[in-house]
Protein backbone atom coordinates (compact mmCIF):
# COMPACT_ATOMS: atom_id res chain seq x y z
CA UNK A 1 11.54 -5.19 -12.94
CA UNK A 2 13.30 -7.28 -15.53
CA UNK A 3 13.02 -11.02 -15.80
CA UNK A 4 15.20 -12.95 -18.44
CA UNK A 5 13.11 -13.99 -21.10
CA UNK A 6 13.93 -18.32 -21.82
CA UNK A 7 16.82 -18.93 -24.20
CA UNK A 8 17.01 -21.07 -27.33
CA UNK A 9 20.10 -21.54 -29.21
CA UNK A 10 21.68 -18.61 -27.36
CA UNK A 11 18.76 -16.56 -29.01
CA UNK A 12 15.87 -14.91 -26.37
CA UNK A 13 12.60 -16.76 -26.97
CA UNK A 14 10.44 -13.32 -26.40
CA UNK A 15 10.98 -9.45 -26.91
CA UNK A 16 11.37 -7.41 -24.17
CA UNK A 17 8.39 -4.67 -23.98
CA UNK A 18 9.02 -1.96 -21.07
CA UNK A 19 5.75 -0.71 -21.92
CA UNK A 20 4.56 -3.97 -21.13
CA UNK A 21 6.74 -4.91 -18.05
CA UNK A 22 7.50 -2.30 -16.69
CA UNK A 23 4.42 -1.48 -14.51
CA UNK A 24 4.90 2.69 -14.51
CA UNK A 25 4.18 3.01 -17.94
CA UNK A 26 0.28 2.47 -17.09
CA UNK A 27 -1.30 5.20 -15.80
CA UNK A 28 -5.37 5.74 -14.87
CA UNK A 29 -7.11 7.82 -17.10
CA UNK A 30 -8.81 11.20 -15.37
CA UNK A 31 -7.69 10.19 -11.80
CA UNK A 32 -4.52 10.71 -10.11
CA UNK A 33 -2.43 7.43 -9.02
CA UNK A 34 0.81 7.33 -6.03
CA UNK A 35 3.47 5.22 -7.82
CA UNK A 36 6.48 3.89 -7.13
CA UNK A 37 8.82 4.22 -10.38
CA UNK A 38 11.98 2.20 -10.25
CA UNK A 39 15.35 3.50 -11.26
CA UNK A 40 15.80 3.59 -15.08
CA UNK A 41 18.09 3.53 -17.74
CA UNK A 42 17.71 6.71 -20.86
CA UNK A 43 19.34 8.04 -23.37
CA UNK A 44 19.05 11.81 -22.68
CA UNK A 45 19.37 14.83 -24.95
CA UNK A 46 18.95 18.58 -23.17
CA UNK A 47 17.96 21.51 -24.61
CA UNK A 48 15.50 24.63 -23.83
CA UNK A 49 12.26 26.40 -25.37
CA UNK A 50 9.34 25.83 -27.59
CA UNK A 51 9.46 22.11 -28.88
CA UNK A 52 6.82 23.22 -31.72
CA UNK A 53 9.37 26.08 -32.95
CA UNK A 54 12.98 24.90 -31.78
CA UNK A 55 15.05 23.11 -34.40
CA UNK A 56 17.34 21.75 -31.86
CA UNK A 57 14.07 20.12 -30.46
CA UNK A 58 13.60 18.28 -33.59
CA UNK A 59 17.29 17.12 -33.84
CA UNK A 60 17.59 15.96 -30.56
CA UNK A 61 14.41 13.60 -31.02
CA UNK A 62 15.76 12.36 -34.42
CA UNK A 63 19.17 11.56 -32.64
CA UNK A 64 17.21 9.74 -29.82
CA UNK A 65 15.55 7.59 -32.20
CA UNK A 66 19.09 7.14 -34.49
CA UNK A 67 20.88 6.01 -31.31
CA UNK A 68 18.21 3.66 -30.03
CA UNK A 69 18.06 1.79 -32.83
CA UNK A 70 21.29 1.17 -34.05
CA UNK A 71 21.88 0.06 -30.06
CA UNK A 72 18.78 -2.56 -30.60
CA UNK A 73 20.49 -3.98 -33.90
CA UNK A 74 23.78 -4.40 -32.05
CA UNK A 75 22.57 -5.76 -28.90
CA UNK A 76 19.87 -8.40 -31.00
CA UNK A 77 22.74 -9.13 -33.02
CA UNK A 78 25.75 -9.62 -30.67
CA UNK A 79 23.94 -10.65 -27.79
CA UNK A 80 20.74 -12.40 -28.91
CA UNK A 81 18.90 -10.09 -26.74
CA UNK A 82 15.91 -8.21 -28.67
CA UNK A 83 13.57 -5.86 -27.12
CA UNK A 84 11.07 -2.72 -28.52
CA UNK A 85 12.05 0.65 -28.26
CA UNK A 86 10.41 2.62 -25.71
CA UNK A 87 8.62 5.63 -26.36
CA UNK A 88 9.89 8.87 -26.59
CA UNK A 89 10.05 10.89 -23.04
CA UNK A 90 10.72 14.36 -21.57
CA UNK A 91 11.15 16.14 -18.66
CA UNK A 92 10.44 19.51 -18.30
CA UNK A 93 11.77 22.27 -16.31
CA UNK A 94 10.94 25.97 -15.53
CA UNK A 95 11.72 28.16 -13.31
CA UNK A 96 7.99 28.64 -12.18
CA UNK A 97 5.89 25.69 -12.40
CA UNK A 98 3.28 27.69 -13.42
CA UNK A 99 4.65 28.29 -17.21
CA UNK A 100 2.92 24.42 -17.33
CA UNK A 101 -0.09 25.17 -15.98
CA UNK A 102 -0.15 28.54 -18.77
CA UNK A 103 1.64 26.70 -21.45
CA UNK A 104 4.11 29.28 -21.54
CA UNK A 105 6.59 26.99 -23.66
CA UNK A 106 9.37 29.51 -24.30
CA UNK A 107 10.10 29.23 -20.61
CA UNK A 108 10.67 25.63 -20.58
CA UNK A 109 13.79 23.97 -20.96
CA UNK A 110 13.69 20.33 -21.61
CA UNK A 111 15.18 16.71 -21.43
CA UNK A 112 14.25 14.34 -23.62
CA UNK A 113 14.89 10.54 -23.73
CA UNK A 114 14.15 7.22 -24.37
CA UNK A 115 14.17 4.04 -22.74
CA UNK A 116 17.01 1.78 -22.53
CA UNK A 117 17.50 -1.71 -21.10
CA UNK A 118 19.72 -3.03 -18.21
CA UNK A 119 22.02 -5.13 -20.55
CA UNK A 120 23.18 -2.03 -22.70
CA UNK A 121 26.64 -1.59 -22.33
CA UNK A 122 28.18 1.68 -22.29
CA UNK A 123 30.67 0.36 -25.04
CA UNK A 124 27.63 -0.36 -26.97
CA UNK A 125 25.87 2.75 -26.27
CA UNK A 126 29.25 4.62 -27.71
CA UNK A 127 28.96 2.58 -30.46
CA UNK A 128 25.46 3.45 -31.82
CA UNK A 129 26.33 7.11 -31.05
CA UNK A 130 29.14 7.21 -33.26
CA UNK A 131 26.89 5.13 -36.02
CA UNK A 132 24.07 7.70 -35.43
CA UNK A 133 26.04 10.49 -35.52
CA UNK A 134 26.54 9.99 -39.60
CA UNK A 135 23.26 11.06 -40.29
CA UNK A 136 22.03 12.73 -37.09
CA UNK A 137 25.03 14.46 -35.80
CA UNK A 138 22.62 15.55 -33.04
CA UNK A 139 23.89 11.94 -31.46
CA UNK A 140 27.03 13.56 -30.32
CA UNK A 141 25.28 15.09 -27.11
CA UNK A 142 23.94 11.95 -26.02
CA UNK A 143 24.38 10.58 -23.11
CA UNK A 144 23.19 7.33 -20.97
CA UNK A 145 22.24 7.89 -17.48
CA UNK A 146 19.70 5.82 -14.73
CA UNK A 147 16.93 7.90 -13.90
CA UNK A 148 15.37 6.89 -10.02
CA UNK A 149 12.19 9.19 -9.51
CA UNK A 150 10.78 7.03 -6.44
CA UNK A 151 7.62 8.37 -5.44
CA UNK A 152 5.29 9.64 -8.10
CA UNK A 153 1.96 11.07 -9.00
CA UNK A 154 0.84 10.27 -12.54
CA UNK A 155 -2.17 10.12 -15.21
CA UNK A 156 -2.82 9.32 -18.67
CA UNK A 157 -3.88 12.66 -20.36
CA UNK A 158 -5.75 12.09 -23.38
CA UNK A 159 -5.63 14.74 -26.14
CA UNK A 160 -3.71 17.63 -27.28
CA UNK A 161 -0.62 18.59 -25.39
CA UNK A 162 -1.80 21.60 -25.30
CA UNK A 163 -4.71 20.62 -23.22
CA UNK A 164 -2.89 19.77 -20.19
CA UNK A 165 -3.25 22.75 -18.95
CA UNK A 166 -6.47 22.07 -16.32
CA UNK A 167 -5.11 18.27 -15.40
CA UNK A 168 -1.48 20.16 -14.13
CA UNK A 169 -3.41 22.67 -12.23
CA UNK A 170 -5.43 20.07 -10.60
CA UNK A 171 -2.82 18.48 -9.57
CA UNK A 172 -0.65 21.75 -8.14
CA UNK A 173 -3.04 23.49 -6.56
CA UNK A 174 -5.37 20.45 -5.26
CA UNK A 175 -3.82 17.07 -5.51
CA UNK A 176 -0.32 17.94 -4.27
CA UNK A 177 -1.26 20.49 -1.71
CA UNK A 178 -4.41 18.06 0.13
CA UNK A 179 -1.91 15.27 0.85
CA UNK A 180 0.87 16.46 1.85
CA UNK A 181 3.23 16.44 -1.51
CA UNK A 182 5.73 18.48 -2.57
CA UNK A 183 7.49 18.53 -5.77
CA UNK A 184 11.03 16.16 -5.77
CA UNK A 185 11.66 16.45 -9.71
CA UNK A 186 10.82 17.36 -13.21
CA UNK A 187 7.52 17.05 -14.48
CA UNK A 188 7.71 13.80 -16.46
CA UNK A 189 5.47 13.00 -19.51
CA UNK A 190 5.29 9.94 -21.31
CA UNK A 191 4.60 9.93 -24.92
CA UNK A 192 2.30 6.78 -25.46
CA UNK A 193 1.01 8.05 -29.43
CA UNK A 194 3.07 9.10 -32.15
CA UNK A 195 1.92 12.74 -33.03
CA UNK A 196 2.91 12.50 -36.65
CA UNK A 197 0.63 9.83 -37.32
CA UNK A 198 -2.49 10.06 -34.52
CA UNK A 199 -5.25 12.75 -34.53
CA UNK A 200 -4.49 15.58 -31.44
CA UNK A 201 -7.74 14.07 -29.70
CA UNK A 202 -6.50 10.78 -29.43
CA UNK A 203 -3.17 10.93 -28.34
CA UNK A 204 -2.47 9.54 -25.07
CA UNK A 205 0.37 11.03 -22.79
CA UNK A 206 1.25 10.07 -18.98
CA UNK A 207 1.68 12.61 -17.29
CA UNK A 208 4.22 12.26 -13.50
CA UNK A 209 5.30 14.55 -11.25
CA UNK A 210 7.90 12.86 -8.69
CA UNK A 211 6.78 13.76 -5.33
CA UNK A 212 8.10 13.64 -1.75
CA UNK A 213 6.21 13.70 1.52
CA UNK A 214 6.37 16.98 3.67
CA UNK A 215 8.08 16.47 6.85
């Protein structure tokens, strides 16, 4: 997954990209792919309902960013190690898949994260919580756990979240069911465009369900 980038004067000569190396986070566009997504390191938040109406939806994603950062300062500056902050991520949870498929978004509960590399201490991680937690006090119900989904079905969605609707279905009720999958985990989406600052029509989401083969 991860290959040490060459060292000069104790300082890494490139900057690690996981969106880059890190072959999951490529996904076909308008087809459905099997992947195999290795285990992975997040900073996770959890909460529940509407992410366009919940404040504690909003706080949670500031804290993510908060605490990623300050951990990429510490770890460029203590360790020489540099890399670019993943995009954010969430997995969603209902208690019938279907509120997806409807968009019924009260009904979902949610946990969202963001990327974080192998050489992160959990020393380190405490330490940009604390730092974070001045001005996002959100940071406090952090924590940093590896993620290891295995066997996946994914696509890139693009456009409006909201227009997911007829890809999920697709995927339930044809994909899934035709070979043999069942589901083995939250649906996973992967949040490629920053909504604040690119048009609904052009943002670009992978969407993965983790999978398992029925006996």
């Amino acid at each position: 997954m991860w290959a040490a980038p060459g060292m000069m004067g104790g300082m890494t000569t490139a900057k690690f990209d996981p969106k880059r190396e890190i072959a999951s986070y490529t996904a076909p566009r308008d087809r459905f792919e099997l992947v195999e997504v290795p285990p992975l390191r997040y900073a996770m938040i959890d909460g529940r309902g509407d992410p366009n109406t919940a404040p504690e939806y909003v706080a949670a994603v500031e804290a993510l960013y908060a605490v990623s950062y300050a951990a990429k300062f510490v770890l460029k500056r203590e360790l020489g190690r540099d890399h670019v902050v993943g995009p954010l991520e969430g997995l969603w949870t209902a208690d019938d898949p279907a509120a997806f498929v409807t968009r019924e978004k009260s009904a979902w509960s949610w946990t969202m994260m963001i990327w974080q590399p192998d050489w992160l201490t959990p020393d380190v991680f405490g330490a940009a919580v604390a730092k974070a937690a001045a001005k996002a006090p959100a940071a406090t119900g952090l924590r940093l756990e590896t993620l290891d989904e295995g066997l996946c079905v994914q696509t890139l969605h693009l456009g409006s979240y909201d227009d997911e609707g007829p890809t999920l279905a697709r995927l339930h009720d044809e994909f899934m069911p035709e070979r043999g999958l069942r589901f083995n985990g939250a649906h996973h989406e992967v949040y490629l465009g920053d909504p604040r600052r690119t048009a609904p029509e052009k943002l670009r989401t992978i969407l993965r369900q983790p999978v398992a083969r029925e006996a």
